[in-house]
C-alpha atoms as a PDB file:
ATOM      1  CA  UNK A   1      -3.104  88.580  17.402  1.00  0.00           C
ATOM      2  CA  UNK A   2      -1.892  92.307  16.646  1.00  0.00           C
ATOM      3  CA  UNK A   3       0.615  92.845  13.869  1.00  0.00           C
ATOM      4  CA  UNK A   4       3.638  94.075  14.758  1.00  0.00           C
ATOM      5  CA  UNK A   5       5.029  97.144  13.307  1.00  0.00           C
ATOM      6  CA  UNK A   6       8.494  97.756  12.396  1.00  0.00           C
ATOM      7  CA  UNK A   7      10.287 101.096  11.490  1.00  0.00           C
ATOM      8  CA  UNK A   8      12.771 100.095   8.726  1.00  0.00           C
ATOM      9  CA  UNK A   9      14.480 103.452   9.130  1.00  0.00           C
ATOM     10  CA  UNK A  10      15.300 103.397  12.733  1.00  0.00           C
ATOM     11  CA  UNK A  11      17.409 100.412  14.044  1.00  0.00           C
ATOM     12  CA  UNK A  12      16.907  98.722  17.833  1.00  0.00           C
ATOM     13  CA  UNK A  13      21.025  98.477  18.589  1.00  0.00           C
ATOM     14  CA  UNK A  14      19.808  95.793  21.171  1.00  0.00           C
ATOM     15  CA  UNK A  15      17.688  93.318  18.526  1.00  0.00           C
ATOM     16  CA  UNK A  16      17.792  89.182  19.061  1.00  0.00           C
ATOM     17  CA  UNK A  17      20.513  87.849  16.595  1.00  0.00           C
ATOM     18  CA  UNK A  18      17.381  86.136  14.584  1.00  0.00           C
ATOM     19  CA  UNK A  19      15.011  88.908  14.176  1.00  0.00           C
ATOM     20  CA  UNK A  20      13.973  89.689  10.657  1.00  0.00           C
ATOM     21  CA  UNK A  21      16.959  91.836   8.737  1.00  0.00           C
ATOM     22  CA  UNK A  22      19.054  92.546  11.905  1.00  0.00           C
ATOM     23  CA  UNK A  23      22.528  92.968  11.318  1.00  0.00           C
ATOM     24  CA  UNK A  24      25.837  92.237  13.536  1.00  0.00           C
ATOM     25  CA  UNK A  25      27.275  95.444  14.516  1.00  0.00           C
ATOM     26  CA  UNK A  26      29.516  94.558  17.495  1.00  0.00           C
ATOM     27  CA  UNK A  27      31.873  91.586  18.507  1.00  0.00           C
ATOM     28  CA  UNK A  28      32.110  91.080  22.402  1.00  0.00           C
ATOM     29  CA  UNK A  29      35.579  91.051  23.639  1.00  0.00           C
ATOM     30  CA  UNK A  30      36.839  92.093  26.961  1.00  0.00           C
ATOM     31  CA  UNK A  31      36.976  89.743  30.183  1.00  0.00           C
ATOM     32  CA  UNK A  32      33.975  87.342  31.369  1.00  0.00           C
ATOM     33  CA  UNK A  33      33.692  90.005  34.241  1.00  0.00           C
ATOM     34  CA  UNK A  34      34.055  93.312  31.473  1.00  0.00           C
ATOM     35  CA  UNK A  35      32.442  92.111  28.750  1.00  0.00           C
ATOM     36  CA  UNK A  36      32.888  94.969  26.057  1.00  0.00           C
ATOM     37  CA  UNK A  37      31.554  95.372  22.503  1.00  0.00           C
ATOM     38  CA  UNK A  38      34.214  95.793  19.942  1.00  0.00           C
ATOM     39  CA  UNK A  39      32.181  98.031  17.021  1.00  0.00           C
ATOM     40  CA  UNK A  40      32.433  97.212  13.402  1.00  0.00           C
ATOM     41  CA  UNK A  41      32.997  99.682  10.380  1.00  0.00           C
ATOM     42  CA  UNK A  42      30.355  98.143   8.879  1.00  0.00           C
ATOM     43  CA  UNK A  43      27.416  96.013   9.875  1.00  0.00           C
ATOM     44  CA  UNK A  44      26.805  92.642   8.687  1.00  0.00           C
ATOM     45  CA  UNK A  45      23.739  90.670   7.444  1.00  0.00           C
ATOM     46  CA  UNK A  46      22.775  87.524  10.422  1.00  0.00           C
ATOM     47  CA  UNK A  47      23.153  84.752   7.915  1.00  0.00           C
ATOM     48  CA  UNK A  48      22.603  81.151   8.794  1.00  0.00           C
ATOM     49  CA  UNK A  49      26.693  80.480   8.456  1.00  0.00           C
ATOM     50  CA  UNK A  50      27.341  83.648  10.851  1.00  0.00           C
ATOM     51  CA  UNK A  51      24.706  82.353  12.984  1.00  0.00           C
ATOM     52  CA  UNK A  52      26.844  78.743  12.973  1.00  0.00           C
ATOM     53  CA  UNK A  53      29.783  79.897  13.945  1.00  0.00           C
ATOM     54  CA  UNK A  54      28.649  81.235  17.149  1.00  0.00           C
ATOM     55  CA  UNK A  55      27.658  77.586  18.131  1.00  0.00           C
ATOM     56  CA  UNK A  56      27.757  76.185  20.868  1.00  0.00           C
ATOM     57  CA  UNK A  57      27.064  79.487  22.420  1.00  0.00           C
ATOM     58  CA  UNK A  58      24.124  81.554  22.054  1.00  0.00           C
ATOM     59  CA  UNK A  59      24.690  84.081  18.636  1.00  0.00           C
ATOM     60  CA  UNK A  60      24.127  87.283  21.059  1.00  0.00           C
ATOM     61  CA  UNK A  61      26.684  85.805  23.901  1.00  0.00           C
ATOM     62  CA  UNK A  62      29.216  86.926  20.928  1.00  0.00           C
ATOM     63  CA  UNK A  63      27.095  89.425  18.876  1.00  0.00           C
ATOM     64  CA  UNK A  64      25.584  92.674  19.226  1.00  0.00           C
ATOM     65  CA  UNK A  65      23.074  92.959  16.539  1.00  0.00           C
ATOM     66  CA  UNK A  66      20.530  95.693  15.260  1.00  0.00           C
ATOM     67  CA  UNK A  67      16.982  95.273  13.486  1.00  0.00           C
ATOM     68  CA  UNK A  68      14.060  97.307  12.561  1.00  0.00           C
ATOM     69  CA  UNK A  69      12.558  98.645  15.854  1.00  0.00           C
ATOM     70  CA  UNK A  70       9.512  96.636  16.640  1.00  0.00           C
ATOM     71  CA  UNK A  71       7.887  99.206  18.045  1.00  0.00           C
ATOM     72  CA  UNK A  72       4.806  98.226  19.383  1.00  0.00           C
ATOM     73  CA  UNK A  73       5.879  94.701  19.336  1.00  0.00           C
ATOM     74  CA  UNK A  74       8.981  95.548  21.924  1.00  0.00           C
ATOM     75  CA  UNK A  75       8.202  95.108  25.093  1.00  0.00           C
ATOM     76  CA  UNK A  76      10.622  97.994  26.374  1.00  0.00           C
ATOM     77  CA  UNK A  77       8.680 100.385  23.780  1.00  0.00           C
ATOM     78  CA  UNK A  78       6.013 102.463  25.608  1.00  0.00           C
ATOM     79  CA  UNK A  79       4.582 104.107  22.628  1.00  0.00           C
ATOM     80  CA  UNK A  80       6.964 107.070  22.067  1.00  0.00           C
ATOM     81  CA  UNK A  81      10.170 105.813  23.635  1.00  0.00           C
ATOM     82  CA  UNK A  82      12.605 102.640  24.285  1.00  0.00           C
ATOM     83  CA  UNK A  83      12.262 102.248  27.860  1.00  0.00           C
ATOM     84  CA  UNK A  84      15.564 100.198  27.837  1.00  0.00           C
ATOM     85  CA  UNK A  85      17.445 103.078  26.801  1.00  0.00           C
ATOM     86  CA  UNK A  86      15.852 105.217  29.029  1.00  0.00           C
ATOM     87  CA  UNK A  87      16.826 102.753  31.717  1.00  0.00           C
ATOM     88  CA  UNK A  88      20.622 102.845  30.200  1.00  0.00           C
ATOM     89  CA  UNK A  89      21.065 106.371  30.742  1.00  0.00           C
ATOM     90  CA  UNK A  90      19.500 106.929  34.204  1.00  0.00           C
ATOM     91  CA  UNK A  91      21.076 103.525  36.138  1.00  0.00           C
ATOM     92  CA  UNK A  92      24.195 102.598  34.003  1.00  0.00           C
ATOM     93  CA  UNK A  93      27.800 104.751  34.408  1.00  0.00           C
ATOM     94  CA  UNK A  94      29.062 105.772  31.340  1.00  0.00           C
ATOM     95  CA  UNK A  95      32.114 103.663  30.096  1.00  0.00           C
ATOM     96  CA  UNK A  96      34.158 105.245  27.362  1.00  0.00           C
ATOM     97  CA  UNK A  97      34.844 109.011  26.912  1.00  0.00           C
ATOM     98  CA  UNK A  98      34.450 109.604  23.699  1.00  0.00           C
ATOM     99  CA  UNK A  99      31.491 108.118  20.889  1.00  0.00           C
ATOM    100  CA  UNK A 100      32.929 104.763  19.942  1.00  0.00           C
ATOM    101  CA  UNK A 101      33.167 104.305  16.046  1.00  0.00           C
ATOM    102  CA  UNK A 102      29.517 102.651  15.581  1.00  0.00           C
ATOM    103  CA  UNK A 103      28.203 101.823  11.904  1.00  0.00           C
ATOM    104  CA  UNK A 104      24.633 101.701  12.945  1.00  0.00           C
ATOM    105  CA  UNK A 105      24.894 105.229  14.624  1.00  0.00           C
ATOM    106  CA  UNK A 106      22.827 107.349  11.794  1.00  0.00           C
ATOM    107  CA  UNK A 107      19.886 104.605  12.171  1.00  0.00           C
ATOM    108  CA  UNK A 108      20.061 103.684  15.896  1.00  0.00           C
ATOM    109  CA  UNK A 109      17.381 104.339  18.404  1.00  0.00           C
ATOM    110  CA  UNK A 110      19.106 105.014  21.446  1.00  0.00           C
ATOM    111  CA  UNK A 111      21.122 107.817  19.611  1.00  0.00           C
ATOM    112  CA  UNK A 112      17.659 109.402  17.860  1.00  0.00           C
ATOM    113  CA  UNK A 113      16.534 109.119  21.513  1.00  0.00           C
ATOM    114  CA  UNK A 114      19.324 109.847  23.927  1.00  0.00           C
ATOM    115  CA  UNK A 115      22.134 111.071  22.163  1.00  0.00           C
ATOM    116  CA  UNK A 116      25.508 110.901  22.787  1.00  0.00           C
ATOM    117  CA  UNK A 117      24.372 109.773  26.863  1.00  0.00           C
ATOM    118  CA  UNK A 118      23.445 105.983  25.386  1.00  0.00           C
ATOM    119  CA  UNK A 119      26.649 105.793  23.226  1.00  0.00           C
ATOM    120  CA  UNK A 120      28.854 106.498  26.027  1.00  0.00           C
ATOM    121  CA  UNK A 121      27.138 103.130  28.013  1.00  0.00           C
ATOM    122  CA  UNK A 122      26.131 101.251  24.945  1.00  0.00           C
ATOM    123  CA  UNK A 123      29.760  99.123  24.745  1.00  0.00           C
ATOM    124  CA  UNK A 124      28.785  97.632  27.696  1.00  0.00           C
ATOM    125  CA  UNK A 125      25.223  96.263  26.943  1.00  0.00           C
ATOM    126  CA  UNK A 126      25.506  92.303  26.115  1.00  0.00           C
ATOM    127  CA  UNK A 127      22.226  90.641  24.894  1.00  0.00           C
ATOM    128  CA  UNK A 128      22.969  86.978  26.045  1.00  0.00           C
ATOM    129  CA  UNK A 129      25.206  87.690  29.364  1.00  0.00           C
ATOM    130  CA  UNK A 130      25.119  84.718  32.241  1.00  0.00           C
ATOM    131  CA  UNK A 131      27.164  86.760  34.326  1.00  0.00           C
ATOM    132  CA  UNK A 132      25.099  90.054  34.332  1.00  0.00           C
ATOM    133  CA  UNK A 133      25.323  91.712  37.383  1.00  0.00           C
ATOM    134  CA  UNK A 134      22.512  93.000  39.834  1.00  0.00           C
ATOM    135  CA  UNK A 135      22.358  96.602  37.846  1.00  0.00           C
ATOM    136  CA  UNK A 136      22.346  95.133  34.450  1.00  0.00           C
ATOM    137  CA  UNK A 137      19.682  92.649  34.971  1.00  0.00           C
ATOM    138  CA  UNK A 138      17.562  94.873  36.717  1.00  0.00           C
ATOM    139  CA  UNK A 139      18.400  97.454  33.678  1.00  0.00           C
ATOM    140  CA  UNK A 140      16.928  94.731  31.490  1.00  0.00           C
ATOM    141  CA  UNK A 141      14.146  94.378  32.741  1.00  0.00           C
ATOM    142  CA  UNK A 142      11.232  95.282  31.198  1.00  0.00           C
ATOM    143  CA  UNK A 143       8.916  97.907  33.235  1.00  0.00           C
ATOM    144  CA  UNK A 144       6.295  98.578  30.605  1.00  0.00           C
ATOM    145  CA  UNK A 145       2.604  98.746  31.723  1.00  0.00           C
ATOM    146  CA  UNK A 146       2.521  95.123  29.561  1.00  0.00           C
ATOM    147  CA  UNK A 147       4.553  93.653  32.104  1.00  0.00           C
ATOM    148  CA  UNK A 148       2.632  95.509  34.881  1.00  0.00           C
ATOM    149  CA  UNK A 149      -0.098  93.436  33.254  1.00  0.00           C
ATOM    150  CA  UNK A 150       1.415  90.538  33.154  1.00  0.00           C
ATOM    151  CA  UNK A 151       3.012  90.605  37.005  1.00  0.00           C
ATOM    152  CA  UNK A 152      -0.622  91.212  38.261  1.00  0.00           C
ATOM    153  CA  UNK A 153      -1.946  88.320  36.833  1.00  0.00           C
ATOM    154  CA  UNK A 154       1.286  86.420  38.010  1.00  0.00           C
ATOM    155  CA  UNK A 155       0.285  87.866  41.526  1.00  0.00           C
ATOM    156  CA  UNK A 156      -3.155  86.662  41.310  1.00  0.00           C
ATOM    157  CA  UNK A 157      -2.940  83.005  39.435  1.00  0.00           C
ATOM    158  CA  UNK A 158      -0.271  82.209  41.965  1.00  0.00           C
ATOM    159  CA  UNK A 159      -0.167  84.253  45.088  1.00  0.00           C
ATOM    160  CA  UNK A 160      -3.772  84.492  45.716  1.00  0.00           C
ATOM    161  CA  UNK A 161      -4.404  80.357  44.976  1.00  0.00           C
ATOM    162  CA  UNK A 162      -1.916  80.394  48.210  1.00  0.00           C
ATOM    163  CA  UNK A 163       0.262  78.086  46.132  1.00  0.00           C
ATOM    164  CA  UNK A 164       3.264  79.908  47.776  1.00  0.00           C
ATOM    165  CA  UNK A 165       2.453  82.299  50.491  1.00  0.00           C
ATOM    166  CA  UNK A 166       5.337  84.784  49.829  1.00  0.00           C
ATOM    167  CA  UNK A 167       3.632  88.193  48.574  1.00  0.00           C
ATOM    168  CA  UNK A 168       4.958  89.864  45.047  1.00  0.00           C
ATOM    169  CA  UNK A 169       5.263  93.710  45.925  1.00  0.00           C
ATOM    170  CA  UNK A 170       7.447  95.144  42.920  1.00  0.00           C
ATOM    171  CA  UNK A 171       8.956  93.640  39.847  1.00  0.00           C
ATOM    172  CA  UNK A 172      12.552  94.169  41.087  1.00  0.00           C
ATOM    173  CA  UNK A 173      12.008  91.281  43.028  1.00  0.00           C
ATOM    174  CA  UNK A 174       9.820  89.252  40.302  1.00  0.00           C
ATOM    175  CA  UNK A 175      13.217  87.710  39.323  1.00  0.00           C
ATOM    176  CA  UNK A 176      14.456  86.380  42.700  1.00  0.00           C
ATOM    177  CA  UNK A 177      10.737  84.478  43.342  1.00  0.00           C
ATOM    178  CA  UNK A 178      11.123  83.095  39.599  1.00  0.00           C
ATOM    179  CA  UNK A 179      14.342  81.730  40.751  1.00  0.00           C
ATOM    180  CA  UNK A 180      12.759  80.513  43.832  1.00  0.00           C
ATOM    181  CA  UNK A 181       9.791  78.460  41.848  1.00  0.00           C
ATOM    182  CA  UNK A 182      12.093  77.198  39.786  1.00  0.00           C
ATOM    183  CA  UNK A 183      13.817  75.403  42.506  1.00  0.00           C
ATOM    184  CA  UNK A 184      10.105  74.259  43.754  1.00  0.00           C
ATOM    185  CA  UNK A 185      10.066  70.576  42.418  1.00  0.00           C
ATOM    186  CA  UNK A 186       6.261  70.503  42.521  1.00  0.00           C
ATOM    187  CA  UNK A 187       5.978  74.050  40.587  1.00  0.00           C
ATOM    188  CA  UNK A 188       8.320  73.305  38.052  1.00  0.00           C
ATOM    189  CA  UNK A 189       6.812  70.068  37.387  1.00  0.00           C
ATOM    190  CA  UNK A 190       3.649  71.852  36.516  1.00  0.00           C
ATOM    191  CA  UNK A 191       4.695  74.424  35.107  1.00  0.00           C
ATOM    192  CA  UNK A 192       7.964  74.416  33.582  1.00  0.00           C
ATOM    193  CA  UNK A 193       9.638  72.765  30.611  1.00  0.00           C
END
């Protein structure tokens, strides 16, 4: 298995609440529909008792949190750049006018990257969001030549074994035939937990 390398000087502003030394920067507020992060002035450390608090819910329904970038180990890394924030910029509308008052701004990723273009759209990124829309999911999405990889050998396990006869073609639709096999009794019998 290859080791993943972190950068403990740059921070990924879009980390998983539980990755190692990632930090709560943002509180979401706003509506269910508008979903905003509320920054603040200073990050704090995940802790087991933060991490509680959240429950029921998932910690990054509630949380924005930051980590070491992965690097390599990100699947929206391509070897020089965060894909994610790439996508950000070019398919997300900015939402705030001026740089909101981030504590993880010196550190941060998509600022190194992108500059002031990923702070203007960064309030509305939400890790954990069930009621994503069409743009943000396919935002999400990861397009790295990994996931090429791995969509190929989705195309060929399942497609070609004429288990369903619908053809892949692009991995903007990937996520609407996932949704279809997991409707497909037999499939997810086999195949899902």
């Amino acid at each position: 298995m290859e080791d993943i390398v972190m950068d403990k000087t740059i921070l990924c502003p879009s980390a998983r609440p539980k990755s190692e030394d990632s930090v709560v920067f943002g509180i979401i507020s706003g509506t269910v529909t508008e979903p905003r992060v509320a920054y603040l002035k200073q990050p704090l450390p995940i802790t087991d008792e933060l991490i509680a608090k959240a429950s029921p819910i998932t910690p990054a329904e509630i949380f924005r949190t930051a980590a070491p970038c992965a690097i390599k180990g990100c699947q929206h890394f391509d070897g020089n750049d965060c894909r994610l924030a790439m996508r950000i910029i070019e398919k997300l509308p900015a939402i705030v006018e001026e740089l909101p008052p981030c504590s993880i701004r010196r550190d941060c990723r998509w600022w190194q990257q992108e500059g002031k273009a990923a702070c203007m759209r960064c309030p509305q990124v939400i890790t954990d969001n069930y009621n994503a829309s069409e743009l943000a999911v396919k935002v999400a999405t990861p397009t790295s030549d990994y996931n090429k990889s791995k969509l190929n050998l989705f195309q060929q396990t399942y497609c070609n074994k004429n288990l369903h006869k619908e053809k892949i073609m692009s991995l903007e639709n990937v996520q609407a035939f996932y949704a279809k096999l997991a409707n497909d009794e037999a499939f997810r019998t086999h195949h899902l937990s």
